[in-house]
C-alpha atoms as a PDB file:
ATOM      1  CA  UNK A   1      -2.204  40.817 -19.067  1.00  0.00           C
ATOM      2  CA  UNK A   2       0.024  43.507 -17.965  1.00  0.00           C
ATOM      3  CA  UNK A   3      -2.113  44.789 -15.011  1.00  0.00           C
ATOM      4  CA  UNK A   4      -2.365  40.836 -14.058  1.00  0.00           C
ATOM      5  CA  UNK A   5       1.464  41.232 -13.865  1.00  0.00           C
ATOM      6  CA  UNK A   6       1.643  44.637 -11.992  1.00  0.00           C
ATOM      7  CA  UNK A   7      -0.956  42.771  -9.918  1.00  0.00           C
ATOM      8  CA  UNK A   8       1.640  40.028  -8.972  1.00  0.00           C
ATOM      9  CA  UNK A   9       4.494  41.528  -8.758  1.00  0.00           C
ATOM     10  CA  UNK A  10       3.001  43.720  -5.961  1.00  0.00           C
ATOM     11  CA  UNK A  11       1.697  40.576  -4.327  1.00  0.00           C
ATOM     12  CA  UNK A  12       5.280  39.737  -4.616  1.00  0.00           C
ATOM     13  CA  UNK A  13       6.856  42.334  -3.419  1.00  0.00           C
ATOM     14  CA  UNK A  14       4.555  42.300  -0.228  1.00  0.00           C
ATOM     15  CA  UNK A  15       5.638  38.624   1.008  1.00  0.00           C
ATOM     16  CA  UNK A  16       7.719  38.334   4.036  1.00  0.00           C
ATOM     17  CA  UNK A  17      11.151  36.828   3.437  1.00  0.00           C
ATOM     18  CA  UNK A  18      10.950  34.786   7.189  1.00  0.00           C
ATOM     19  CA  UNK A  19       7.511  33.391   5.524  1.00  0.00           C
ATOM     20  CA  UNK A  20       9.326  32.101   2.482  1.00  0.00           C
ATOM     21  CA  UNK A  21      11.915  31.091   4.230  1.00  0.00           C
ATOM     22  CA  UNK A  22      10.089  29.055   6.649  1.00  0.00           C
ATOM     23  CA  UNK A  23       7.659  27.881   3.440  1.00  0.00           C
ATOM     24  CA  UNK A  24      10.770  26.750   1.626  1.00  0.00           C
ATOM     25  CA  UNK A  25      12.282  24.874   5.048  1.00  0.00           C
ATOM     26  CA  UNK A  26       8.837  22.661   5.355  1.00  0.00           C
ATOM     27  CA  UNK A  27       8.666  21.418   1.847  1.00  0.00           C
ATOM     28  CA  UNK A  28      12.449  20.367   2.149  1.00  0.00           C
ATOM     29  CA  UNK A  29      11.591  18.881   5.441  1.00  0.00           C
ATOM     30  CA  UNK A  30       8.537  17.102   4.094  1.00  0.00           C
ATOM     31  CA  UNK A  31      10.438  16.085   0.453  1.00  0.00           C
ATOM     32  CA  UNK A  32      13.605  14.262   2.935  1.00  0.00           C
ATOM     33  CA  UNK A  33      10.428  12.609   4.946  1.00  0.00           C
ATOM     34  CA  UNK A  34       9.115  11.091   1.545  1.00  0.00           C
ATOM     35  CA  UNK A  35      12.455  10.123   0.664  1.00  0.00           C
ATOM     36  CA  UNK A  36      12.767   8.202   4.129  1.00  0.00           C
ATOM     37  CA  UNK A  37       9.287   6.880   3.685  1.00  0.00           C
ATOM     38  CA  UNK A  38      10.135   5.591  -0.206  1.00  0.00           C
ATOM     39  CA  UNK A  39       6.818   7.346  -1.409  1.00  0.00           C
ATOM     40  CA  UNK A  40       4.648   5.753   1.384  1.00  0.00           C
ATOM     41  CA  UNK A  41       2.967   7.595   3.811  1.00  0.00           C
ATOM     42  CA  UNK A  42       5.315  10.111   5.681  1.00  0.00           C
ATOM     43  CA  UNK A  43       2.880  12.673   7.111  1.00  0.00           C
ATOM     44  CA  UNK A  44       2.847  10.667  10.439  1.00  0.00           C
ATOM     45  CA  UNK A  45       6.608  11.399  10.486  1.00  0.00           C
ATOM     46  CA  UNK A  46       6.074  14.664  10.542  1.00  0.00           C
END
């Protein structure tokens, strides 16, 4: 278990902040689309 952890943390450690940051921006875009859409299909407002 503990090298698992060591494992991820240095996976971690070695992701780009503009990734996450960009990662984190699309799922909020994507959750307000859902919201418009009321659960339907959104992707096509995308």
């Amino acid at each position: 278990v503990d090298d698992l952890k060591a494992a991820l943390e240095v996976a971690w450690a070695s992701i780009d902040d503009g990734y996450l940051r960009r990662t984190v921006n699309s799922v909020k875009k994507r959750l307000r689309a859902c919201v418009k859409a009321r659960g339907s299909n959104f992707e096509i407002l995308l």
